[in-house]
PDB file of N, CA and C in Angstrom:
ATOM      1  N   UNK A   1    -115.178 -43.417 115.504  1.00  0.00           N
ATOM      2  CA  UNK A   1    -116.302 -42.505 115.629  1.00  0.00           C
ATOM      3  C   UNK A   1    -117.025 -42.647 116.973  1.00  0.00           C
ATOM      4  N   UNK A   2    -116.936 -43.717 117.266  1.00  0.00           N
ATOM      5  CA  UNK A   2    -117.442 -44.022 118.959  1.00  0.00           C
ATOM      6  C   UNK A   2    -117.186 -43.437 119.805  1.00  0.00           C
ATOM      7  N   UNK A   3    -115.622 -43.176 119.869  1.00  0.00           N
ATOM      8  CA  UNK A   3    -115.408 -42.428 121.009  1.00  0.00           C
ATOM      9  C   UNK A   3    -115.063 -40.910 120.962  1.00  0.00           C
ATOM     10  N   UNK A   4    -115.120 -40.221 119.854  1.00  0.00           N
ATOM     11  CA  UNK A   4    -115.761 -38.867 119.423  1.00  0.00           C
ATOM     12  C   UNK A   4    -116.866 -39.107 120.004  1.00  0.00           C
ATOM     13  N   UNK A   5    -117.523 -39.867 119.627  1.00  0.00           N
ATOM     14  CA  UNK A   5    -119.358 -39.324 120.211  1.00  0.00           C
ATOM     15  C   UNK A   5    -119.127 -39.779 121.667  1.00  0.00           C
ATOM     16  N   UNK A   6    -118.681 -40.092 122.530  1.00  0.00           N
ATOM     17  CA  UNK A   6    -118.769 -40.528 123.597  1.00  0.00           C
ATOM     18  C   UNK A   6    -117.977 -39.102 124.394  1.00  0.00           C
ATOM     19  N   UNK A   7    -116.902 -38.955 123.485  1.00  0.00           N
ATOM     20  CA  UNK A   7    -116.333 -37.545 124.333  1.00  0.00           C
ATOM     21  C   UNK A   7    -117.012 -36.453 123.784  1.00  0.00           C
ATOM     22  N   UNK A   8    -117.472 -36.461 122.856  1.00  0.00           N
ATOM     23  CA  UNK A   8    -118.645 -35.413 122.421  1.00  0.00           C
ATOM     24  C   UNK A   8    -120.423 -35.130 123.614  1.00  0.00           C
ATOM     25  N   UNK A   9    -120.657 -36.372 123.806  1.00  0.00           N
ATOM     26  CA  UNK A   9    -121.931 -36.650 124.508  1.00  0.00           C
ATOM     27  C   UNK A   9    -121.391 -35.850 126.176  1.00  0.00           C
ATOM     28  N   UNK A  10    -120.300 -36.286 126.700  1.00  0.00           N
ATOM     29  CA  UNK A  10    -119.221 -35.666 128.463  1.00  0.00           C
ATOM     30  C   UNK A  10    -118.935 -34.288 128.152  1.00  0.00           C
ATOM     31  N   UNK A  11    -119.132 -33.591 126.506  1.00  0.00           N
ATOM     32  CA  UNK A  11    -118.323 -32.084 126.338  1.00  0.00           C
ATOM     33  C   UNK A  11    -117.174 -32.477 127.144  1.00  0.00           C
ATOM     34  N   UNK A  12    -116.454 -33.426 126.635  1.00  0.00           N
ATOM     35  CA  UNK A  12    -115.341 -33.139 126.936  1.00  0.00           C
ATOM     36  C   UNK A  12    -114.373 -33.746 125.350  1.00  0.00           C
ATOM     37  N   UNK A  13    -112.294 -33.437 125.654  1.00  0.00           N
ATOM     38  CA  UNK A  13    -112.111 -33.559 124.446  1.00  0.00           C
ATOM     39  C   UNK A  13    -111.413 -35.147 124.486  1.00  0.00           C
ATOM     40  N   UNK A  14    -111.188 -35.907 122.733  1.00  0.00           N
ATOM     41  CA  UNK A  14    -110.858 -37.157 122.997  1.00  0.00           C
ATOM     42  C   UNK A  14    -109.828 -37.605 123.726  1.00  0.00           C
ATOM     43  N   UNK A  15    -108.620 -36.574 123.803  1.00  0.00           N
ATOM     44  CA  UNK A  15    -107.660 -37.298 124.884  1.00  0.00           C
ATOM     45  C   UNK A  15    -108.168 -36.976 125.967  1.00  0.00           C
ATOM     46  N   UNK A  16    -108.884 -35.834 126.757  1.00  0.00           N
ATOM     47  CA  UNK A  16    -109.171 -36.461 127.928  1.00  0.00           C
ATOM     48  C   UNK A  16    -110.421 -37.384 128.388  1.00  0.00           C
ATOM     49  N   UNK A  17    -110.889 -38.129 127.859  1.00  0.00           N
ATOM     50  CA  UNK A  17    -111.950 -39.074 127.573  1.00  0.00           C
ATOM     51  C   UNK A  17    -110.765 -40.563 127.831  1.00  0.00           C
ATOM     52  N   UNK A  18    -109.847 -40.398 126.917  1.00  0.00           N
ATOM     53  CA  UNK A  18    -108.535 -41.789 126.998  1.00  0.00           C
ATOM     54  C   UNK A  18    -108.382 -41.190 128.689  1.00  0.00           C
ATOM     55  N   UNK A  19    -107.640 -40.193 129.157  1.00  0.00           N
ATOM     56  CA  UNK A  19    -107.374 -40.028 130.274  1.00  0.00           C
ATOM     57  C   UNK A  19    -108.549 -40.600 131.129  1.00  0.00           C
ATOM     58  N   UNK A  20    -109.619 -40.228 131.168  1.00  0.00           N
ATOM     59  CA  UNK A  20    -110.597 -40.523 132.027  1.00  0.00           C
ATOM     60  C   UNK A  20    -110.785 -42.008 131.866  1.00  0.00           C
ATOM     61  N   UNK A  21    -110.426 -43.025 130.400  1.00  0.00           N
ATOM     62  CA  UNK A  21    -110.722 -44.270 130.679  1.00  0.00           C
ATOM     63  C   UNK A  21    -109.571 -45.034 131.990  1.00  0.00           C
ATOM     64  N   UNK A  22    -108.056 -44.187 131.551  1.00  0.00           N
ATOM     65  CA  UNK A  22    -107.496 -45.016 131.906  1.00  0.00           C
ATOM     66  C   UNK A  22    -107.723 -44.721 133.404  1.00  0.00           C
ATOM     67  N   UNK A  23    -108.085 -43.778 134.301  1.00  0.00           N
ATOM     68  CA  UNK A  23    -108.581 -43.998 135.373  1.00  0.00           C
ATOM     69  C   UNK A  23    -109.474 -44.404 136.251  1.00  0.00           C
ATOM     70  N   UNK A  24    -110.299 -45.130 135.301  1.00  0.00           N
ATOM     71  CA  UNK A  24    -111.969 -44.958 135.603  1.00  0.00           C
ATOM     72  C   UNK A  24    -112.258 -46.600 135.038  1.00  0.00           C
ATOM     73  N   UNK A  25    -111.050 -47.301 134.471  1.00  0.00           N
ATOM     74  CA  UNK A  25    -111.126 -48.636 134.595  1.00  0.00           C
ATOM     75  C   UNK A  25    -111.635 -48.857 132.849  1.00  0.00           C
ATOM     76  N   UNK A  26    -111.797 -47.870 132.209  1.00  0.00           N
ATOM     77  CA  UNK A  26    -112.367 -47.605 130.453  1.00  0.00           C
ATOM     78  C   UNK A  26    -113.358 -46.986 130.540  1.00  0.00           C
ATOM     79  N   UNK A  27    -113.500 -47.045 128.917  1.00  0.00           N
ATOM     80  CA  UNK A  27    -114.405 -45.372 128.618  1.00  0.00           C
ATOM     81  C   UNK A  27    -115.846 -45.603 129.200  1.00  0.00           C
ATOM     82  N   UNK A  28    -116.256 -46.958 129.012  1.00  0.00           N
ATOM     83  CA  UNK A  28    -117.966 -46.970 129.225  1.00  0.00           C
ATOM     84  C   UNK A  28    -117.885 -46.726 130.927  1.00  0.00           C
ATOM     85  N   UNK A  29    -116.509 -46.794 131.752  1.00  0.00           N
ATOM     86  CA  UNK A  29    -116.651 -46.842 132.756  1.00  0.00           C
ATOM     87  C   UNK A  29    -116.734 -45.119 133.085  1.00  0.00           C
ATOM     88  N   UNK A  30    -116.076 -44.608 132.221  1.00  0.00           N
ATOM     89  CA  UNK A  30    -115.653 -43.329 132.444  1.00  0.00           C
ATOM     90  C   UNK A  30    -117.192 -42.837 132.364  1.00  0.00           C
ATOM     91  N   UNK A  31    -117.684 -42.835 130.833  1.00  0.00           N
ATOM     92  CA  UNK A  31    -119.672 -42.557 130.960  1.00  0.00           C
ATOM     93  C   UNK A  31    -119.971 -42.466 132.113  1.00  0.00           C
ATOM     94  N   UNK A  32    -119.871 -43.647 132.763  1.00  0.00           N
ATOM     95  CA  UNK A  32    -121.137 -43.990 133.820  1.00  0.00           C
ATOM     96  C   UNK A  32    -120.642 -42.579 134.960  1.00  0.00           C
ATOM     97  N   UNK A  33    -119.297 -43.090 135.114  1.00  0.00           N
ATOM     98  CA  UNK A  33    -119.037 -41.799 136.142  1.00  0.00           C
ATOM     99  C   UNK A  33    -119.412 -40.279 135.655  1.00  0.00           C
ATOM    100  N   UNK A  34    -118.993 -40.073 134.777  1.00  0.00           N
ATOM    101  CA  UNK A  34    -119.297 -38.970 133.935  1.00  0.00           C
ATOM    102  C   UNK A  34    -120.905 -38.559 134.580  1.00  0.00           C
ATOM    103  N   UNK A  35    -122.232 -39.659 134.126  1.00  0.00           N
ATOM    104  CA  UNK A  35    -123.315 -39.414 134.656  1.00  0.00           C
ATOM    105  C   UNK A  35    -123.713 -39.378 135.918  1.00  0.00           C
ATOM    106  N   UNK A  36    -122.859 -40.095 137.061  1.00  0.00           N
ATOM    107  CA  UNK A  36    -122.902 -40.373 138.338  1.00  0.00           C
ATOM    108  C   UNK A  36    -122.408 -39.066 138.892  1.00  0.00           C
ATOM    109  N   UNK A  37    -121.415 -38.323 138.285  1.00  0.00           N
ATOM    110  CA  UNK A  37    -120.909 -37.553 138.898  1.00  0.00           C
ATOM    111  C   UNK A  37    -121.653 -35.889 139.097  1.00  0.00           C
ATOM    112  N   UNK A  38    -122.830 -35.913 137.434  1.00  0.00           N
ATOM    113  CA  UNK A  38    -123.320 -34.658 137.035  1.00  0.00           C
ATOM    114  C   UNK A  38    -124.739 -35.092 137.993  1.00  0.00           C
ATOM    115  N   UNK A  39    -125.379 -36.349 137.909  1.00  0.00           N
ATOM    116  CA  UNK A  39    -127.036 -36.346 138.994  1.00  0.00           C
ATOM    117  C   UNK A  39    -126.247 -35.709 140.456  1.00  0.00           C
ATOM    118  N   UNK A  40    -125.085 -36.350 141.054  1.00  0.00           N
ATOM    119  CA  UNK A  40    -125.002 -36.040 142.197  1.00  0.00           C
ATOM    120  C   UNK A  40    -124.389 -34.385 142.610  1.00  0.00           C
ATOM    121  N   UNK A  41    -124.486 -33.865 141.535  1.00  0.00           N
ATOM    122  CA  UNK A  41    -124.241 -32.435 141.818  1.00  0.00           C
ATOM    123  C   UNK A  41    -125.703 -31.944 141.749  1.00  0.00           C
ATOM    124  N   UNK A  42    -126.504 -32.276 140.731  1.00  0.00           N
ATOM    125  CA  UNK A  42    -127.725 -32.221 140.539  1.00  0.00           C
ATOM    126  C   UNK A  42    -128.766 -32.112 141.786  1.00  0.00           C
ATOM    127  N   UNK A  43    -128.644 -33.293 142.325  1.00  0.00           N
ATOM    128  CA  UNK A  43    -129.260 -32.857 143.244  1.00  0.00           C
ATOM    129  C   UNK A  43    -128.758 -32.786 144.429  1.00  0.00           C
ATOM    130  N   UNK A  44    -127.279 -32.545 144.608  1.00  0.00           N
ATOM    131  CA  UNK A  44    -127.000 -31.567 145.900  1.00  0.00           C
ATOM    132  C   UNK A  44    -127.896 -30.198 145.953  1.00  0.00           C
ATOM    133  N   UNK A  45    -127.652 -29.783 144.336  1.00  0.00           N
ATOM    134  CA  UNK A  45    -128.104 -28.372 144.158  1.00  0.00           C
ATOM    135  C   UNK A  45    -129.927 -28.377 144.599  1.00  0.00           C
ATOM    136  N   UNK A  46    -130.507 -29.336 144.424  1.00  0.00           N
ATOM    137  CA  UNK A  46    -132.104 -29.376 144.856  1.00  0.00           C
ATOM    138  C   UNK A  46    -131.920 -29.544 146.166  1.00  0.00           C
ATOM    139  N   UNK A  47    -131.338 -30.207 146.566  1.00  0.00           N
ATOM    140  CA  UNK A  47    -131.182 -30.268 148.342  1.00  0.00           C
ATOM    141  C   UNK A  47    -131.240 -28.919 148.945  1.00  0.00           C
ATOM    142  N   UNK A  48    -130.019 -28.246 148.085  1.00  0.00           N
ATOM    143  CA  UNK A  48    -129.808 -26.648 148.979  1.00  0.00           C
ATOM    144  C   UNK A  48    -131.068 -25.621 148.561  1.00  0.00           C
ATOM    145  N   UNK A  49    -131.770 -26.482 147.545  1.00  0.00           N
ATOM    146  CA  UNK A  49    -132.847 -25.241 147.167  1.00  0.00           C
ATOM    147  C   UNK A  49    -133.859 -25.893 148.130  1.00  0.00           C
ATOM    148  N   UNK A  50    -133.979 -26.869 148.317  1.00  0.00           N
ATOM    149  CA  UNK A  50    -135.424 -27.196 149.686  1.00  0.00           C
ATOM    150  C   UNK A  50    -134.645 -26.814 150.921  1.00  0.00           C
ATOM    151  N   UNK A  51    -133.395 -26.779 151.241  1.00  0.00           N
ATOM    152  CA  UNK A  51    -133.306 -26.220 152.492  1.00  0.00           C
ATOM    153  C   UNK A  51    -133.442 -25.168 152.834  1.00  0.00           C
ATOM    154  N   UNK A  52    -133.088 -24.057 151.834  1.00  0.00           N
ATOM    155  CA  UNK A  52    -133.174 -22.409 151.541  1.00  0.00           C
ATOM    156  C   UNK A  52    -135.019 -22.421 151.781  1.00  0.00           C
ATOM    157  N   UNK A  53    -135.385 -23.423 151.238  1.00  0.00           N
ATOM    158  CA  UNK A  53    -137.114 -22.897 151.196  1.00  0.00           C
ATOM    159  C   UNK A  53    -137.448 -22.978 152.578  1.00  0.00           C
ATOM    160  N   UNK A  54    -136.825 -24.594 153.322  1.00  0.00           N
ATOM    161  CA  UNK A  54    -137.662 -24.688 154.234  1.00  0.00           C
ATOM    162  C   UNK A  54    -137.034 -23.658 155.663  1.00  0.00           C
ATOM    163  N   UNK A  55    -135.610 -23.085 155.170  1.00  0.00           N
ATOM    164  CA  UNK A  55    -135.082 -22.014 156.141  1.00  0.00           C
ATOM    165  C   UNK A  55    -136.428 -21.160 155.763  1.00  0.00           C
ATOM    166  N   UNK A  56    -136.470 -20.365 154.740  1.00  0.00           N
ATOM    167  CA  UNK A  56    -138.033 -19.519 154.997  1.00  0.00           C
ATOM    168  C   UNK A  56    -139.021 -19.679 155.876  1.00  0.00           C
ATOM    169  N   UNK A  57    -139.446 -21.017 155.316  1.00  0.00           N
ATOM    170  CA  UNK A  57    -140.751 -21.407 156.150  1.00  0.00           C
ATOM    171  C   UNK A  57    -140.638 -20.997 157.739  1.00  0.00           C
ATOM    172  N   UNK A  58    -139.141 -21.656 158.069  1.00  0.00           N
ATOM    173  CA  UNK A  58    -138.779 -21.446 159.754  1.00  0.00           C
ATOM    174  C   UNK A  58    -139.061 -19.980 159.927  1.00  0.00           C
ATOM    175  N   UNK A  59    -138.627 -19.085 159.347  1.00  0.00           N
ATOM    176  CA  UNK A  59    -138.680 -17.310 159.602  1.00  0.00           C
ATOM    177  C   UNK A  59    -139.828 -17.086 159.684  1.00  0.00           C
ATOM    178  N   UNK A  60    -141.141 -17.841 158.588  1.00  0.00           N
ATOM    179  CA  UNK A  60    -142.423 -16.843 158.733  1.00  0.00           C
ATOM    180  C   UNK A  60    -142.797 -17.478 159.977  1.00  0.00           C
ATOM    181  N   UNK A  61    -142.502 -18.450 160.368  1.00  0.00           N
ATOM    182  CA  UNK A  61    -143.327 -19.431 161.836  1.00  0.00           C
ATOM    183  C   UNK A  61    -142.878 -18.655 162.765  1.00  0.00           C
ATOM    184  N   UNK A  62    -141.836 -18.186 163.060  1.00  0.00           N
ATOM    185  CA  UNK A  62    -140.973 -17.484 163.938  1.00  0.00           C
ATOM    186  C   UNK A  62    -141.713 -16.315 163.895  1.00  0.00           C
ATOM    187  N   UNK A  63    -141.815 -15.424 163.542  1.00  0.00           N
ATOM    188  CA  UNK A  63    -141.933 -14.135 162.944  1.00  0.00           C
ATOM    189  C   UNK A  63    -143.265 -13.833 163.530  1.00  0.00           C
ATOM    190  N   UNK A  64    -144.387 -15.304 162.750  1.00  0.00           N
ATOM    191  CA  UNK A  64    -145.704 -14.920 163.238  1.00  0.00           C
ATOM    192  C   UNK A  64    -146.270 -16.324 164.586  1.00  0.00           C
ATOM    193  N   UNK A  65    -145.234 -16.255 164.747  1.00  0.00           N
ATOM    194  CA  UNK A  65    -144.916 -17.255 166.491  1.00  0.00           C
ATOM    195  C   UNK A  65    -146.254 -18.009 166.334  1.00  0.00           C
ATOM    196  N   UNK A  66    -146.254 -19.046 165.259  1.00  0.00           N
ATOM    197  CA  UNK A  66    -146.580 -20.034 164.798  1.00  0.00           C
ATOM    198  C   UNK A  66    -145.781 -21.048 164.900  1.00  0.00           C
ATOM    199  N   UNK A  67    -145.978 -21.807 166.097  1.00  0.00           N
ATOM    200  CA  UNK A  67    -144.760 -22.630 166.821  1.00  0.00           C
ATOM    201  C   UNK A  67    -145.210 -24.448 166.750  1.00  0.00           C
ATOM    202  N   UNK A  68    -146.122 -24.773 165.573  1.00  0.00           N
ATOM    203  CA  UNK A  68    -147.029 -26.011 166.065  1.00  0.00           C
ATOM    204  C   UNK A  68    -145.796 -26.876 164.753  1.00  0.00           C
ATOM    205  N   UNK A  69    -145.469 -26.277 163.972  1.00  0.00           N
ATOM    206  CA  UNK A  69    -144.522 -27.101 162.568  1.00  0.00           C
ATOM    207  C   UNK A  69    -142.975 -26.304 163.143  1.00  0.00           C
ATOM    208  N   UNK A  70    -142.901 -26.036 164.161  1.00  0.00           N
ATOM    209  CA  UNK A  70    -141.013 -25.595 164.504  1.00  0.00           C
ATOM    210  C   UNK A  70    -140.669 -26.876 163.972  1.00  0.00           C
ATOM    211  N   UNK A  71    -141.003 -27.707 165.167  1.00  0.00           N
ATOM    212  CA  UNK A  71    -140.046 -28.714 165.426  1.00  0.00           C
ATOM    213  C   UNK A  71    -139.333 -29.660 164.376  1.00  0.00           C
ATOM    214  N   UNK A  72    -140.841 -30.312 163.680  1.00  0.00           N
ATOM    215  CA  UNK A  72    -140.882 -30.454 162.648  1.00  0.00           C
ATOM    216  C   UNK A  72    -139.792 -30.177 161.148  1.00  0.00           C
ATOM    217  N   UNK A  73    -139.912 -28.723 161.094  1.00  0.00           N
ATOM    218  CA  UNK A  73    -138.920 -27.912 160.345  1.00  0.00           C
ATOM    219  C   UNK A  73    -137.714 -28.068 160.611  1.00  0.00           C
ATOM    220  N   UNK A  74    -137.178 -27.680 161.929  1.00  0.00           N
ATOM    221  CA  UNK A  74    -136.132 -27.548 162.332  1.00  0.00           C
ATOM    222  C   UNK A  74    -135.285 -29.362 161.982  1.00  0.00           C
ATOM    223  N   UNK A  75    -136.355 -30.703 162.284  1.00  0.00           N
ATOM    224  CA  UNK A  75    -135.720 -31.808 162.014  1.00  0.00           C
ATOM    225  C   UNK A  75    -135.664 -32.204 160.654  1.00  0.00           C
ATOM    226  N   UNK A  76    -136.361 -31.408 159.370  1.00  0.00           N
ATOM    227  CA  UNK A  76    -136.163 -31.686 157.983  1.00  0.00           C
ATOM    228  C   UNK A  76    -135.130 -31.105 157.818  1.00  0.00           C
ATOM    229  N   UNK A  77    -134.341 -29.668 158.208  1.00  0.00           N
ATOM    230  CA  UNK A  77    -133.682 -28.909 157.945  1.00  0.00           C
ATOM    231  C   UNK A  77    -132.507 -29.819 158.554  1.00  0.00           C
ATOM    232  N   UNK A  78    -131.997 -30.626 159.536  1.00  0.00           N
ATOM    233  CA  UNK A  78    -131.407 -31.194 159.730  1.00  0.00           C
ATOM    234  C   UNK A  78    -130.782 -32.284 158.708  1.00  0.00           C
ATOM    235  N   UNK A  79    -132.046 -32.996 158.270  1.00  0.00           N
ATOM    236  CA  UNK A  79    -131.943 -34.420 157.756  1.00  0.00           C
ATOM    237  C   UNK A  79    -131.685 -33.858 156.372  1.00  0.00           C
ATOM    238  N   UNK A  80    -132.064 -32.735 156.003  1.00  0.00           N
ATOM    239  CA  UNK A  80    -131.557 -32.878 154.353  1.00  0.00           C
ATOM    240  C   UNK A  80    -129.847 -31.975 154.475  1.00  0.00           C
ATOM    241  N   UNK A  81    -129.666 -31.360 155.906  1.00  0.00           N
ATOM    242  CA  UNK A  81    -127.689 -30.837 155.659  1.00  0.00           C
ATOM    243  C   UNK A  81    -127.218 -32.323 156.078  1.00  0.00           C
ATOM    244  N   UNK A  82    -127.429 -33.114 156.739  1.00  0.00           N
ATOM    245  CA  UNK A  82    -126.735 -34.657 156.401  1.00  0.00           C
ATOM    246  C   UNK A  82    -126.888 -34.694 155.500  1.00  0.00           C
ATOM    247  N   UNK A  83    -128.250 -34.750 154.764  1.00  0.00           N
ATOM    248  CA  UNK A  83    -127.763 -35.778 152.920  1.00  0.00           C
ATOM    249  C   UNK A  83    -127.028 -35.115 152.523  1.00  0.00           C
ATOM    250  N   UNK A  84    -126.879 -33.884 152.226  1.00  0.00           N
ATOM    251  CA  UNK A  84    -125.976 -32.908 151.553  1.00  0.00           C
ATOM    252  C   UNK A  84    -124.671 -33.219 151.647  1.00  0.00           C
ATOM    253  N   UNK A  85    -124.364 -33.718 152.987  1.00  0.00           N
ATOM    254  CA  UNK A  85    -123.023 -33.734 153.400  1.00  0.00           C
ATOM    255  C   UNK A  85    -122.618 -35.255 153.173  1.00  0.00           C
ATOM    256  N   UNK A  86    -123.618 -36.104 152.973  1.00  0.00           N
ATOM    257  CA  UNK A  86    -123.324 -36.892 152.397  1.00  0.00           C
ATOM    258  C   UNK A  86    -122.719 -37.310 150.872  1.00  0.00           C
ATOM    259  N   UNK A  87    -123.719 -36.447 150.536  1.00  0.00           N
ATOM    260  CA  UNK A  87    -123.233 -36.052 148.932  1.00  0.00           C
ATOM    261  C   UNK A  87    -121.912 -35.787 148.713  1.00  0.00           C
ATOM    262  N   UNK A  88    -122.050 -34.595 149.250  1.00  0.00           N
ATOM    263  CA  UNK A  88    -120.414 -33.762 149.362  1.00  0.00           C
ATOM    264  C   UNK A  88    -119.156 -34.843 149.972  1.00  0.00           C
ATOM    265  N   UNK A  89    -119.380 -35.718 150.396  1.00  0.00           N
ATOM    266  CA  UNK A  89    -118.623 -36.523 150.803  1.00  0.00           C
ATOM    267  C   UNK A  89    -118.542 -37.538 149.836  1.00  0.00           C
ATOM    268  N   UNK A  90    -119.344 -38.186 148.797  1.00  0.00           N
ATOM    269  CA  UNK A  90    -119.239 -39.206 147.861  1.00  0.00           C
ATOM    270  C   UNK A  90    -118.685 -38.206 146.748  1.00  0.00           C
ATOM    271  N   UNK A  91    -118.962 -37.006 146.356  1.00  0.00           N
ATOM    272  CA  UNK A  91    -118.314 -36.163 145.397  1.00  0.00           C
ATOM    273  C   UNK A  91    -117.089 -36.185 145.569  1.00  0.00           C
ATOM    274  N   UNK A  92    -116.312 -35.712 147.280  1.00  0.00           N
ATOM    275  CA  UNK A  92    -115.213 -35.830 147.537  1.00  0.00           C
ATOM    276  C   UNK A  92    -114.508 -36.775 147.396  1.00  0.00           C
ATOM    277  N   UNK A  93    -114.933 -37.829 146.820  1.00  0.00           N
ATOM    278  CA  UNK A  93    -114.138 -39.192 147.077  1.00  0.00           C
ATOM    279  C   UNK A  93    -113.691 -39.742 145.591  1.00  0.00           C
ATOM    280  N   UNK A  94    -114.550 -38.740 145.041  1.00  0.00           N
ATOM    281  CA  UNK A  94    -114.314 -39.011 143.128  1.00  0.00           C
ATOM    282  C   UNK A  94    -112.611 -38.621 143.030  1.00  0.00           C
ATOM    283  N   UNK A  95    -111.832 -39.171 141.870  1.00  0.00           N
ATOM    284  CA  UNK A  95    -110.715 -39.087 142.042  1.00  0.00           C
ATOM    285  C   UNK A  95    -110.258 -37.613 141.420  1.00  0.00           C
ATOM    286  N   UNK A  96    -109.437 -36.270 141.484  1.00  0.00           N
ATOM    287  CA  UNK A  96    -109.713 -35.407 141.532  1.00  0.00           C
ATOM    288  C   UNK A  96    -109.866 -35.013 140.113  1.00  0.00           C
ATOM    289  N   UNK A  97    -109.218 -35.717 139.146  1.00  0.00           N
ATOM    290  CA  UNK A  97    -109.586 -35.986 137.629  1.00  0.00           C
ATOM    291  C   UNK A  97    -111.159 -35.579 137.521  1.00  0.00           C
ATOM    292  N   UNK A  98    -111.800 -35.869 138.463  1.00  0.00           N
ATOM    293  CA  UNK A  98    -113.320 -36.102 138.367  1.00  0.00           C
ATOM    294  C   UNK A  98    -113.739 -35.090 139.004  1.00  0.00           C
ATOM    295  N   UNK A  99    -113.613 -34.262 139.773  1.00  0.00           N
ATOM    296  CA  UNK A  99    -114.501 -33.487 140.565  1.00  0.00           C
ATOM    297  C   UNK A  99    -114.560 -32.307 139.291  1.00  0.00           C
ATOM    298  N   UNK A 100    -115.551 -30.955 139.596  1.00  0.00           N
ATOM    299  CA  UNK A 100    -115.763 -30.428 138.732  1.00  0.00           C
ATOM    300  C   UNK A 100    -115.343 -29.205 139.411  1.00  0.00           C
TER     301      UNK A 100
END
């Protein structure tokens, strides 16, 4: 019954739950990835929603040549497409069993 509820808890089904242990070193190992794998999509997806915002912000500054937070902007907008790509790079590295 354990590992019904364990492949029940991933929505996923019991043989591929066995599949995922035997790659993932066993099942509690498989969990953890399972959860490691859904936060870090998680918040890729918040990353791209503060960058989309703070691309806005850049347009109205532009627009109404309000030039004192460019710079500013322009170096958050930087630092969060690294994390992103950081992300996207630890996602990439999941074994492809794992990516979604």
């Amino acid at each position: 019954m354990r590992v019904q509820a364990l492949a029940a808890a991933q929505k996923i089904s019991v043989p591929r739950l066995y599949e995922r242990a035997l790659t993932t070193g066993g099942v509690v190992a498989s969990a953890k990835l399972s959860r490691i794998h859904d936060e870090l999509y998680g918040v890729r997806r918040l990353l791209a929603i503060d960058s989309n915002n703070l691309n806005q912000l850049a347009r109205v500054a532009n627009a109404t040549e309000r030039l004192e937070a460019e710079a500013e902007l322009l170096a958050t907008i930087e630092h969060l497409s690294k994390v992103a790509d950081r992300i996207t790079a630890v996602i990439e590295s999941l074994p492809d069993s794992e990516r979604a």
